[in-house]
Protein backbone atom coordinates (compact mmCIF):
# COMPACT_ATOMS: atom_id res chain seq x y z
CA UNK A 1 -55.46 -15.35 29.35
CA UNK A 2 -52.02 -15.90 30.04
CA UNK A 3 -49.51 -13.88 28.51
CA UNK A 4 -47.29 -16.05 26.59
CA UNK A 5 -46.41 -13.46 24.17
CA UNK A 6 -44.25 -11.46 26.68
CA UNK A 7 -41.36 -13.95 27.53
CA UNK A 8 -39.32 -13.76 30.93
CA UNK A 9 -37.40 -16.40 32.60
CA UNK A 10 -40.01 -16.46 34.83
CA UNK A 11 -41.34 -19.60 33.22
CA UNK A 12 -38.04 -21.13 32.63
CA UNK A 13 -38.78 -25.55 32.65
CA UNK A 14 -36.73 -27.89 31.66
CA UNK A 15 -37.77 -30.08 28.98
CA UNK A 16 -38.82 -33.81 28.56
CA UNK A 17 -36.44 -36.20 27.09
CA UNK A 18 -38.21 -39.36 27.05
CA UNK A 19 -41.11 -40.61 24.19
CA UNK A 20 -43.63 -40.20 26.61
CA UNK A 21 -43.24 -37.25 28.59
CA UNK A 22 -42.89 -35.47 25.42
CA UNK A 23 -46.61 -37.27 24.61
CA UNK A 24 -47.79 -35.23 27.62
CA UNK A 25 -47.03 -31.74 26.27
CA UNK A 26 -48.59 -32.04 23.12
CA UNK A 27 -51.37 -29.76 22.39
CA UNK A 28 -51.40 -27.70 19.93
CA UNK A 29 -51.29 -29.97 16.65
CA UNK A 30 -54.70 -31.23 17.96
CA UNK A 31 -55.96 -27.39 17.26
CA UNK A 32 -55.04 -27.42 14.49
CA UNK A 33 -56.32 -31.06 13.21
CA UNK A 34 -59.54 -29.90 14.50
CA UNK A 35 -58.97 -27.07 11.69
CA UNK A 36 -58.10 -29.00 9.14
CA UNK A 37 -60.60 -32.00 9.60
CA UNK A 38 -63.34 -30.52 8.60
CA UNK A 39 -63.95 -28.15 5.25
CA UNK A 40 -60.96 -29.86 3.77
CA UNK A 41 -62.02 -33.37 4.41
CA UNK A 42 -65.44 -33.17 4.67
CA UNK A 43 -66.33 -31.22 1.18
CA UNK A 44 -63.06 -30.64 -0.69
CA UNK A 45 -61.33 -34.01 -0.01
CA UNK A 46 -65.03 -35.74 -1.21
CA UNK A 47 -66.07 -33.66 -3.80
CA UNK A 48 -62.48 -34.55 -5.32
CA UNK A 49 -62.95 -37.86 -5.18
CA UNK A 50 -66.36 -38.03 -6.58
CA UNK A 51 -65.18 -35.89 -9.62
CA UNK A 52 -62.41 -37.93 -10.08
CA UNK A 53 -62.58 -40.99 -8.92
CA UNK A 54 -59.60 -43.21 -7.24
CA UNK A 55 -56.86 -41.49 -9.38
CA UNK A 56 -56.18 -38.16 -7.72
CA UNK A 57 -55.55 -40.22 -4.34
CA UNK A 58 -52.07 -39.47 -4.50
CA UNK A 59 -52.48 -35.68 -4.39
CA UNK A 60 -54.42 -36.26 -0.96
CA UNK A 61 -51.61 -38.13 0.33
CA UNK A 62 -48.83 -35.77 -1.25
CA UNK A 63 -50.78 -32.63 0.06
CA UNK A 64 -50.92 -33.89 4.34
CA UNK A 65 -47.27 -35.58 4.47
CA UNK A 66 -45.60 -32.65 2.14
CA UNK A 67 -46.38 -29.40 3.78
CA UNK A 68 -45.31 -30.25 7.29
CA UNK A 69 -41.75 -29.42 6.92
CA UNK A 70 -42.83 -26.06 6.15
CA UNK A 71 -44.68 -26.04 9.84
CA UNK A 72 -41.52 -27.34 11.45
CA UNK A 73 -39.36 -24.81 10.49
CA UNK A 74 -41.65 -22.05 11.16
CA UNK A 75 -42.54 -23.05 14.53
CA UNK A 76 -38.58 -23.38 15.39
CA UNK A 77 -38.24 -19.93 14.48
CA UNK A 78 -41.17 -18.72 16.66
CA UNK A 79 -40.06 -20.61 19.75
CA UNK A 80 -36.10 -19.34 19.45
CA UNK A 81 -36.77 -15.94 18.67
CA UNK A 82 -40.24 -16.01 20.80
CA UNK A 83 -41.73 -13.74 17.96
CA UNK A 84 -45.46 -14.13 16.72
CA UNK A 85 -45.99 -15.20 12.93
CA UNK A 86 -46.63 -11.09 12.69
CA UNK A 87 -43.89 -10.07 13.93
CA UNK A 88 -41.64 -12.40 12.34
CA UNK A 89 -43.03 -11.34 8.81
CA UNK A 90 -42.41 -7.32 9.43
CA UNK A 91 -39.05 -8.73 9.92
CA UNK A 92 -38.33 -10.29 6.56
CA UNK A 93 -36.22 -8.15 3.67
CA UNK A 94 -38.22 -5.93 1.51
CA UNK A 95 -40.83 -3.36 1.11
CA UNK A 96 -42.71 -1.57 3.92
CA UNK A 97 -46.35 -0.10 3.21
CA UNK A 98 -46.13 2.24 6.46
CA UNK A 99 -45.85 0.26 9.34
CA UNK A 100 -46.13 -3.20 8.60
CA UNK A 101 -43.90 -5.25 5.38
CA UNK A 102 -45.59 -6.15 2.57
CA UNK A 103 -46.53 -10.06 3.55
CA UNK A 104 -48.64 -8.91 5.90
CA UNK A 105 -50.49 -6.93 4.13
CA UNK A 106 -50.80 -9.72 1.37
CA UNK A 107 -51.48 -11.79 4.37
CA UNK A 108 -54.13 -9.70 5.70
CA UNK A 109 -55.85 -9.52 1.50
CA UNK A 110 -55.92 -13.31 1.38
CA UNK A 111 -57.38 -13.90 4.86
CA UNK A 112 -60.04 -11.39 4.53
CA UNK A 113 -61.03 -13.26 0.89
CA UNK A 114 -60.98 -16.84 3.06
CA UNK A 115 -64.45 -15.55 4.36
CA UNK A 116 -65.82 -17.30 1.32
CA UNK A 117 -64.40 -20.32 2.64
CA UNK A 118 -65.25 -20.13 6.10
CA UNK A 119 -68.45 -19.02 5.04
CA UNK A 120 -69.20 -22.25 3.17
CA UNK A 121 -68.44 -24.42 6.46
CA UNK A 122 -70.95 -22.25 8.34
CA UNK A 123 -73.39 -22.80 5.69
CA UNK A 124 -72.79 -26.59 5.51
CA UNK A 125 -73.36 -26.93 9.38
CA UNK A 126 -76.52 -24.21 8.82
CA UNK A 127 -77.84 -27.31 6.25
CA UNK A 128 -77.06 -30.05 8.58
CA UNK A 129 -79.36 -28.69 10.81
CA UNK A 130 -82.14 -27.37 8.43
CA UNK A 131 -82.46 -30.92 7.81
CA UNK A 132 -82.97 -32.19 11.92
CA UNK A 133 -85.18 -29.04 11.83
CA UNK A 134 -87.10 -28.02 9.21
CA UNK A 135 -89.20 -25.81 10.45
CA UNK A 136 -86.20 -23.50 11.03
CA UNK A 137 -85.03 -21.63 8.33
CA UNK A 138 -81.28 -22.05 7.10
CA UNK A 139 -80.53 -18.45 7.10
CA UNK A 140 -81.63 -18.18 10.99
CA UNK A 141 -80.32 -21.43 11.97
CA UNK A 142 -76.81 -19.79 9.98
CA UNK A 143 -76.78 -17.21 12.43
CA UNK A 144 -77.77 -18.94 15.01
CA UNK A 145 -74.62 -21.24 14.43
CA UNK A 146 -72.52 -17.67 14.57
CA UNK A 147 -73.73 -16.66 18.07
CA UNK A 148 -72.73 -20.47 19.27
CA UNK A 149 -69.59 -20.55 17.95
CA UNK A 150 -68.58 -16.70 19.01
CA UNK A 151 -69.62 -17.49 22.47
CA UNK A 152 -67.50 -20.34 22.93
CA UNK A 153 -64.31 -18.36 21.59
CA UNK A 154 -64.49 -14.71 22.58
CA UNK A 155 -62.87 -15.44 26.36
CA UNK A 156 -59.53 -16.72 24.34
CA UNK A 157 -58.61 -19.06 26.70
CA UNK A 158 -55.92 -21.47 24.88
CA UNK A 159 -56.85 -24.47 27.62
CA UNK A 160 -60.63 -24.70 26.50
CA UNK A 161 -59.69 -24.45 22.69
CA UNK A 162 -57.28 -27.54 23.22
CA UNK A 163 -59.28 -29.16 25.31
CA UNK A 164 -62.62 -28.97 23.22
CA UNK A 165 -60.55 -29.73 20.01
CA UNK A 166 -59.52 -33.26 21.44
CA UNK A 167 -62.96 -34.17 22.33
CA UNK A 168 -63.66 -33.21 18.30
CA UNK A 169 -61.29 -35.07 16.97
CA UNK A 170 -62.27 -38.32 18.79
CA UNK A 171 -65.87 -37.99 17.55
CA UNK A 172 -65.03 -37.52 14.14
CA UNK A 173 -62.36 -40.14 14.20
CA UNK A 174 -65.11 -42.53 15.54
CA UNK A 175 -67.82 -41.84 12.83
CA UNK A 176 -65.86 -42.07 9.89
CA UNK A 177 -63.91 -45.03 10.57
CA UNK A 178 -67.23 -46.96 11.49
CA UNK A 179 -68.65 -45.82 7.80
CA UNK A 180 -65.55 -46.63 6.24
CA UNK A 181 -65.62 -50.31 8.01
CA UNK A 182 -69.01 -50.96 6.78
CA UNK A 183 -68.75 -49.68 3.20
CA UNK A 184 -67.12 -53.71 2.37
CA UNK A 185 -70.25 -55.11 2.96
CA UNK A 186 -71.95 -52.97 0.44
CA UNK A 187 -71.72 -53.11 -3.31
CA UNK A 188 -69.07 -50.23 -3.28
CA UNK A 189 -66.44 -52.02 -1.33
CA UNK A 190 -63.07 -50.77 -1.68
CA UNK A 191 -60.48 -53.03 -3.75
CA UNK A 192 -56.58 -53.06 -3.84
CA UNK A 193 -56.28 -52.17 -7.25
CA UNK A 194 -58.46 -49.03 -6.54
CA UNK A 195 -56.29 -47.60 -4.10
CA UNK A 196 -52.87 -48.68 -6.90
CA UNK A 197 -54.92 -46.66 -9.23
CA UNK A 198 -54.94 -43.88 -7.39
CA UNK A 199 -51.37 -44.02 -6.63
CA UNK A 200 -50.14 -43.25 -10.24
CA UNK A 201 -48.98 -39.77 -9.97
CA UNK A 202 -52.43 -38.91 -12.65
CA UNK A 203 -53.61 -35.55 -12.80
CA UNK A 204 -56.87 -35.59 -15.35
CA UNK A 205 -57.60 -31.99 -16.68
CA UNK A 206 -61.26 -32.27 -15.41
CA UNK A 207 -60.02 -32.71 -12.16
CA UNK A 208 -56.96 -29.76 -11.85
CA UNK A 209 -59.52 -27.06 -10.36
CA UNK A 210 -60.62 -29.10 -7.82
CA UNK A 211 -57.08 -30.89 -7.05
CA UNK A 212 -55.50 -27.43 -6.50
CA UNK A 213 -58.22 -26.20 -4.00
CA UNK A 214 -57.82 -29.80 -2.50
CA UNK A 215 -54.21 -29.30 -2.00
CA UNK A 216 -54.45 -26.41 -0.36
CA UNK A 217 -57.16 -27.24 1.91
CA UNK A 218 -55.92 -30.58 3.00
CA UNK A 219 -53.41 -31.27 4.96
CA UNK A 220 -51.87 -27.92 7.02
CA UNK A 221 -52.72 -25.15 4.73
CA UNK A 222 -50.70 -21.87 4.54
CA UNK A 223 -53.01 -19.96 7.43
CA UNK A 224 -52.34 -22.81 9.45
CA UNK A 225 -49.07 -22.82 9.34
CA UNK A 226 -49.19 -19.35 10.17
CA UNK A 227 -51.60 -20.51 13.19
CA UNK A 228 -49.71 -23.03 14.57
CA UNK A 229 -47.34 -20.67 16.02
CA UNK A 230 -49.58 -18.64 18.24
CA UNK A 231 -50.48 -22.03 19.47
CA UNK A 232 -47.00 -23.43 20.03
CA UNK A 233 -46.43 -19.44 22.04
CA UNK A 234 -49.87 -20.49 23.96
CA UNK A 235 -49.02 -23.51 25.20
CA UNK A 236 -45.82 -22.68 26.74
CA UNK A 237 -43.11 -24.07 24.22
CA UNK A 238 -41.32 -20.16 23.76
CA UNK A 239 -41.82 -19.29 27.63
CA UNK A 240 -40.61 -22.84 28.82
CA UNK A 241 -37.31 -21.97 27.17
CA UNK A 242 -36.63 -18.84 28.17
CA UNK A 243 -35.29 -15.27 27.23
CA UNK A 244 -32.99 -15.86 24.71
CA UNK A 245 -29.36 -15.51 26.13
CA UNK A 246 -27.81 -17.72 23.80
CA UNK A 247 -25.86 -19.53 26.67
CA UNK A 248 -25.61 -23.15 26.65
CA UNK A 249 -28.22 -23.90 29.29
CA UNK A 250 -30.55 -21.22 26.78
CA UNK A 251 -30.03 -23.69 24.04
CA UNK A 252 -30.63 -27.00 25.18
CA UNK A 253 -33.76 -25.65 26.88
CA UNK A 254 -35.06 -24.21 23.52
CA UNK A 255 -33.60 -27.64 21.55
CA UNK A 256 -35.65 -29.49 24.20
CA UNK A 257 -38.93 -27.79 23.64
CA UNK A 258 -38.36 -28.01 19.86
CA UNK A 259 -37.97 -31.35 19.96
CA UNK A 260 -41.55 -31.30 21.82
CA UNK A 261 -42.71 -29.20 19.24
CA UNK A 262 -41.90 -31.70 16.38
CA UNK A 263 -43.65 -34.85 18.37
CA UNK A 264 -46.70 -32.25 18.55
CA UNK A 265 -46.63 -31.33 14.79
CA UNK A 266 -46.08 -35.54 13.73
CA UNK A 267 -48.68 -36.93 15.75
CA UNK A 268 -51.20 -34.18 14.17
CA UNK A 269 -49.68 -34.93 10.39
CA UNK A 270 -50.81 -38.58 11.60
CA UNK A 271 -54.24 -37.57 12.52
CA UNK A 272 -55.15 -35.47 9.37
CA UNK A 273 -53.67 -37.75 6.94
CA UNK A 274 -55.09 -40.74 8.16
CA UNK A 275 -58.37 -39.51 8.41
CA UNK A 276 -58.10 -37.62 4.92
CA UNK A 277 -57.66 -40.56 3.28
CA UNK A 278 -60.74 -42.16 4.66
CA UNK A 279 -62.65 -39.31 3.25
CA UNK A 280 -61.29 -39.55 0.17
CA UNK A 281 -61.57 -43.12 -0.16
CA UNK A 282 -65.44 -42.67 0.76
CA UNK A 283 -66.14 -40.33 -1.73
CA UNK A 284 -63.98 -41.98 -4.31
CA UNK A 285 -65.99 -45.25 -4.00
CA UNK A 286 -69.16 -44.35 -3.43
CA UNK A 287 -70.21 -40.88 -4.86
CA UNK A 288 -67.86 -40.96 -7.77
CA UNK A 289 -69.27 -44.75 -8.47
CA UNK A 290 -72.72 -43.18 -8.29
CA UNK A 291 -72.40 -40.17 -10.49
CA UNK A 292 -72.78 -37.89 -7.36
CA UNK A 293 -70.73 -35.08 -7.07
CA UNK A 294 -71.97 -32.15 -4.17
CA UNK A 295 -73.21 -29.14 -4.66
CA UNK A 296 -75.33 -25.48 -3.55
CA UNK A 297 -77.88 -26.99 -0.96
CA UNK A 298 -77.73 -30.68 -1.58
CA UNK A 299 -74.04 -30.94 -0.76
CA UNK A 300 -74.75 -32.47 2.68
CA UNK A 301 -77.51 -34.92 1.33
CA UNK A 302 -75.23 -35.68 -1.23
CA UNK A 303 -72.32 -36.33 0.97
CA UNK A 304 -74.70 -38.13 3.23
CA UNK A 305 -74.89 -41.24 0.43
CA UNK A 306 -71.37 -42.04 1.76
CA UNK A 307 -72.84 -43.03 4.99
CA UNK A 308 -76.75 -44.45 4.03
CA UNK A 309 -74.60 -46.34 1.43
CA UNK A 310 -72.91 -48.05 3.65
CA UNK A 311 -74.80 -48.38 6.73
CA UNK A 312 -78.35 -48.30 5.43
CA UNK A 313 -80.92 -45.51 5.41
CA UNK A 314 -81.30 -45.23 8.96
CA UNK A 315 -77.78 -44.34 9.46
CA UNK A 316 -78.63 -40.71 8.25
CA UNK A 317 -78.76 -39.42 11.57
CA UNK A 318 -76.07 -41.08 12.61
CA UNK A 319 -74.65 -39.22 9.55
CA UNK A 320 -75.74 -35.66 10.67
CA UNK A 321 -74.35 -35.80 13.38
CA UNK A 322 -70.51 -36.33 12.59
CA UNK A 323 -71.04 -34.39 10.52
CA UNK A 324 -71.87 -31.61 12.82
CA UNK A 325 -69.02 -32.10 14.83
CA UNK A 326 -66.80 -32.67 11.47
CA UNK A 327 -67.43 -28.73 10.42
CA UNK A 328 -67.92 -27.35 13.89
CA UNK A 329 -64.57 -28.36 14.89
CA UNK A 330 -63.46 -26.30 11.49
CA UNK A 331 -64.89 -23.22 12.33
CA UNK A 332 -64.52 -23.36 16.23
CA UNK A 333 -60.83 -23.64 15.86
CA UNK A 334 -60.86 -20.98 12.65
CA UNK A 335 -62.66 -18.75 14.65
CA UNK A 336 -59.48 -19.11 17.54
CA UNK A 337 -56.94 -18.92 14.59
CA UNK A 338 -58.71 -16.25 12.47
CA UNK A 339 -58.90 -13.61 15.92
CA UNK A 340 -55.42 -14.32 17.12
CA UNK A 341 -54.11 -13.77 13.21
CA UNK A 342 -55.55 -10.67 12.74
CA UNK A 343 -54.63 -9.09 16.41
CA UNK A 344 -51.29 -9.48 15.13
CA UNK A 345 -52.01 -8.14 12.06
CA UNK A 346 -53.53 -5.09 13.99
CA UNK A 347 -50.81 -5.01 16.67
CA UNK A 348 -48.29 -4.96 13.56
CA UNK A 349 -50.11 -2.00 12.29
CA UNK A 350 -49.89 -0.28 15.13
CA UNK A 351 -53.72 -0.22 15.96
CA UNK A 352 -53.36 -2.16 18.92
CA UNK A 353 -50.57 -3.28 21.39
CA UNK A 354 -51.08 -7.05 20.59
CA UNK A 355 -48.74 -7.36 23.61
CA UNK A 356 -50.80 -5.90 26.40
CA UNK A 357 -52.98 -8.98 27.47
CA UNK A 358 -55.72 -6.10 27.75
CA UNK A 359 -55.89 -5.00 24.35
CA UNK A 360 -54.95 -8.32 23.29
CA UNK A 361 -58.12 -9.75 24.81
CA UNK A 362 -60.56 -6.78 23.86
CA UNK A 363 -59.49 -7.57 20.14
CA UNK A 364 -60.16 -11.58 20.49
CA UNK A 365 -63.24 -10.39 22.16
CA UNK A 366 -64.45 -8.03 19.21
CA UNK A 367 -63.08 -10.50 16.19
CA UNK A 368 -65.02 -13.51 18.32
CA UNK A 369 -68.32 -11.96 17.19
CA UNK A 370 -67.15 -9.99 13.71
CA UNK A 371 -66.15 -12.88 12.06
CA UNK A 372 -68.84 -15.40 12.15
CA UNK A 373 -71.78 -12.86 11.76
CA UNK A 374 -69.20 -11.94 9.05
CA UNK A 375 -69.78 -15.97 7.80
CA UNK A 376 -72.70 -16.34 8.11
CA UNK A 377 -73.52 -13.09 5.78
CA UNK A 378 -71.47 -13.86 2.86
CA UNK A 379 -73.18 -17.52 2.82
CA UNK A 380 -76.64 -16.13 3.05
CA UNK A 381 -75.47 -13.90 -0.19
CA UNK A 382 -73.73 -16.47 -2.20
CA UNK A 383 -75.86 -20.26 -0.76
CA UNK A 384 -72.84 -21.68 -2.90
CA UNK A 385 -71.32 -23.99 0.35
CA UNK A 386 -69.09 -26.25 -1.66
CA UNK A 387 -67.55 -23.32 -4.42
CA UNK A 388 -66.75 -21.42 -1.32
CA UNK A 389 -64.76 -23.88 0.41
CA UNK A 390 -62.98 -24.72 -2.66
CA UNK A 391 -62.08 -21.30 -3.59
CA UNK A 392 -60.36 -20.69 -0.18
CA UNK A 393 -58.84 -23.99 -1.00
CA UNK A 394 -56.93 -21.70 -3.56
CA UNK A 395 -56.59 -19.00 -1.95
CA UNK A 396 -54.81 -20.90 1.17
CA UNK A 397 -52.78 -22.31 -1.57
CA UNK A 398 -51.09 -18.49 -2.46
CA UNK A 399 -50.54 -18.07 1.62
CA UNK A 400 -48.34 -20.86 1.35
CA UNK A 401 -46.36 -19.29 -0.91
CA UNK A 402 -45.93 -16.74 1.85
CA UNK A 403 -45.27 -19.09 4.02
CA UNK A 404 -42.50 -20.51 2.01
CA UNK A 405 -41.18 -17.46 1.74
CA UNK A 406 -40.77 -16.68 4.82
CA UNK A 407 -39.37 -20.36 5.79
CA UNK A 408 -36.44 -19.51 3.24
CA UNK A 409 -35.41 -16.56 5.21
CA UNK A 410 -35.63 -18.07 8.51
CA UNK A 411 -33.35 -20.86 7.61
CA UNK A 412 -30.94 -19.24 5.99
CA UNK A 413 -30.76 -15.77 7.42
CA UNK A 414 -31.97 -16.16 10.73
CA UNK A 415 -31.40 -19.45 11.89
CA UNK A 416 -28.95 -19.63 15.00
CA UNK A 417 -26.15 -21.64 14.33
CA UNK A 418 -26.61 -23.70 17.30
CA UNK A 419 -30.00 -25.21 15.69
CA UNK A 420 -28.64 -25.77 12.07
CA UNK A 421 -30.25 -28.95 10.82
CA UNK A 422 -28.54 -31.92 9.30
CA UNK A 423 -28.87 -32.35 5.37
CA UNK A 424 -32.07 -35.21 5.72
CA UNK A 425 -33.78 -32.13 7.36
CA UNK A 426 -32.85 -30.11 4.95
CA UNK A 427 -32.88 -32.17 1.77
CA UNK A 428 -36.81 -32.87 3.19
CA UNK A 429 -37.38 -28.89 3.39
CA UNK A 430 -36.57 -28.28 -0.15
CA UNK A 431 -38.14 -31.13 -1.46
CA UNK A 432 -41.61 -29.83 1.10
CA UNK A 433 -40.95 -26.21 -0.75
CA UNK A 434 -40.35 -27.44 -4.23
CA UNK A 435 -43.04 -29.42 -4.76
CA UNK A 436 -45.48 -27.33 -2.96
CA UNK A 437 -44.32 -24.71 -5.68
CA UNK A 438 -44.44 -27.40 -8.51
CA UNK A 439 -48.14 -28.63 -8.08
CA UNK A 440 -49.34 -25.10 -8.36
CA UNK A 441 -47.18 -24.45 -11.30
CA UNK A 442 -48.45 -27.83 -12.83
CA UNK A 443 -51.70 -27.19 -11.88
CA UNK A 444 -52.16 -23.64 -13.40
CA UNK A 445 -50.03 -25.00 -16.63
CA UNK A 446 -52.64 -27.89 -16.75
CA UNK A 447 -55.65 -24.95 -16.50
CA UNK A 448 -54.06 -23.09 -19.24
CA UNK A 449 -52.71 -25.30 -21.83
């Protein structure tokens, strides 16, 4: 593995400055759609809409085009400062608890609770292929699924992740636009005034649980905000620029490679919004419409209506296997984000030197296989798929208060001046950070009152 983390002018490269050489340096947004495509589309963006309908479509749509601002800012700080997400929080002002500030530790509670979720992904691709194989039990085929996806991680390299990610995304993209084209030929065709309806700014008070584990799941969540930037350091955006010198040629380097950066972080926004609204809009019209909503060990048959629905009963394989890839892309890139995370974490602590490409790799190495036996445990336990995801749905939710948190004291106490933004960029943060703040507040009110 290259070390990325250690940056010398070794590396130095001038940046692109047309549209499309900046296309060819994009990378790690497609990491991280192949994250986010998966438990939050898949089960939380579906089991919304068949709970309530067409009229929560707007908190889909609020949730993926609100939150990147959030990720911008973030990964600017990590590629002029060159510092890990880890790094940068042990940084911030406040309270130590021995080595490491108090966000990480907070940090490190939260992401150790997300098991649940990542659990229930594991156990929804464990149920996918009960049902291709029946004579194989779920709980083996669970751990089976563990050993797979730990194999294909614990080498770390950043090239394989990316690549393999892509080739995700395109299959996924694939199957559920071809359901989503057929559902107008079947009585559950999607109307105009549908799609108005759900545009309305309605919150029903059935729907609030789901709606705030939705809006934390969909779109770029809190932990992968906090992941992007290990993949921006990985690819090359930090190293490309430079040790910070803060001379001229310094800054137009690093301004360069930010503006990279941002073409990266669009062009994903563009993939996972587009293709959470065609889950939504499936689940909306056909398992809401039916009375459906998914659940404990029929969530994938359940989910599977979507696609029978619309292109008749022998499209159930078909069926099983997007979905397959849908919530194997989730937990092969989790499993990348979740050991990379948590090195820091350790190297923060002072357990490891995160920094030594050694130790760095032994650490990847030994998380690869932890966490998905790890998974694939807690599901066994619990067999509750679609409560787990949507419980880390909340969960994700509080880490972007973290995040936030940390984005406030970036741009106004550690921003360089050279990269101040203009006041659209940061009229557009605010509004990302207040109503990120405001749905949970409304949310929880909603709960409550």
């Amino acid at each position: 593995m290259a070390n990325q983390y250690i940056i010398t002018n070794d590396g130095i490269d001038n940046p692109p400055e047309t549209f499309w050489a900046r296309m060819k340096y994009l990378g790690p947004g497609f990491i991280l759609s192949a994250s986010i495509v998966g438990s939050g589309e898949l089960i939380a963006t579906t089991t919304l809409g068949a709970r309530a309908g067409f009229v929560t479509f707007w908190v889909i749509i609020v949730s993926c085009l609100i939150k990147v601002m959030l990720q911008l800012e973030f990964a600017k700080h990590t590629i002029t400062y060159a510092e890990t997400p880890m790094q940068a929080f042990n940084k911030l002002p406040g309270p130590k608890w021995g080595k490491a500030h108090w966000t990480i530790w907070t940090f490190f509670f939260f992401m150790v609770t997300k098991i649940l979720q990542v659990g229930g992904i594991l156990g929804g691709v464990a149920i996918i292929l009960n049902m291709i194989f029946p004579s194989i039990s779920i709980t083996i085929l669970a751990f089976l699924i563990a050993i797979l996806v730990a194999l294909m991680i614990f080498k770390g390299y950043y090239r394989f992740i990316e690549k393999t990610s892509i080739l995700m995304i395109g299959a996924f993209t694939i199957f559920t636009f071809v359901c989503l084209y057929f559902l107008r030929f079947t009585p559950y065709s999607i109307t105009m005034p549908q799609i108005w309806e759900g545009l309305q700014f309605n919150l029903p008070r059935e729907a609030v649980a789901v709606a705030i584990g939705a809006f934390g799941i969909t779109g770029v969540g809190g932990d992968e905000i906090i992941a992007y930037n290990y993949w921006c350091l990985e690819k090359g955006y930090a190293a490309k620029a430079g040790m910070r010198d803060d001379s001229a040629a310094w800054k137009k380097r690093a301004d360069g490679w930010i503006k990279v950066m941002r073409y990266d972080a669009i062009a994903a926004m563009i993939v996972y919004t587009v293709m959470t609204a065609a889950f939504y809009l499936l689940g909306a019209a056909v398992l809401h419409a039916s009375d459906s909503v998914p659940g404990g060990y029929e969530m994938i048959e359940t989910l599977s209506m979507m696609y029978t629905e619309s292109l008749g009963p022998g499209a159930k394989n078909f069926f099983l296997a997007g979905a397959f890839v849908v919530l194997f892309s989730t937990l092969f890139a989790a499993l990348a984000q979740w050991t990379r995370q948590f090195s820091d974490i350790f190297g923060q602590l002072g357990w490891i030197d995160f920094f030594d490409p050694e130790d760095r790799r032994k650490s990847i190495a030994i998380l690869s296989w932890v966490f998905p036996i790890s998974w694939a445990l807690i599901f066994i336990f619990l067999k509750l798929p679609v409560a787990m995801v949507l419980a880390g749905g909340v969960i994700t939710s509080l880490i972007l208060l973290l995040v936030i948190w940390a984005v406030i004291n970036f741009r106004y106490k550690r921003l360089l001046p050279a990269f101040k933004p203009g006041f659209v960029y940061d009229l557009l943060l605010w509004i990302s950070i207040l109503v990120t703040i405001g749905i949970a507040i409304y949310g929880l009110a909603k709960l409550i009152l």
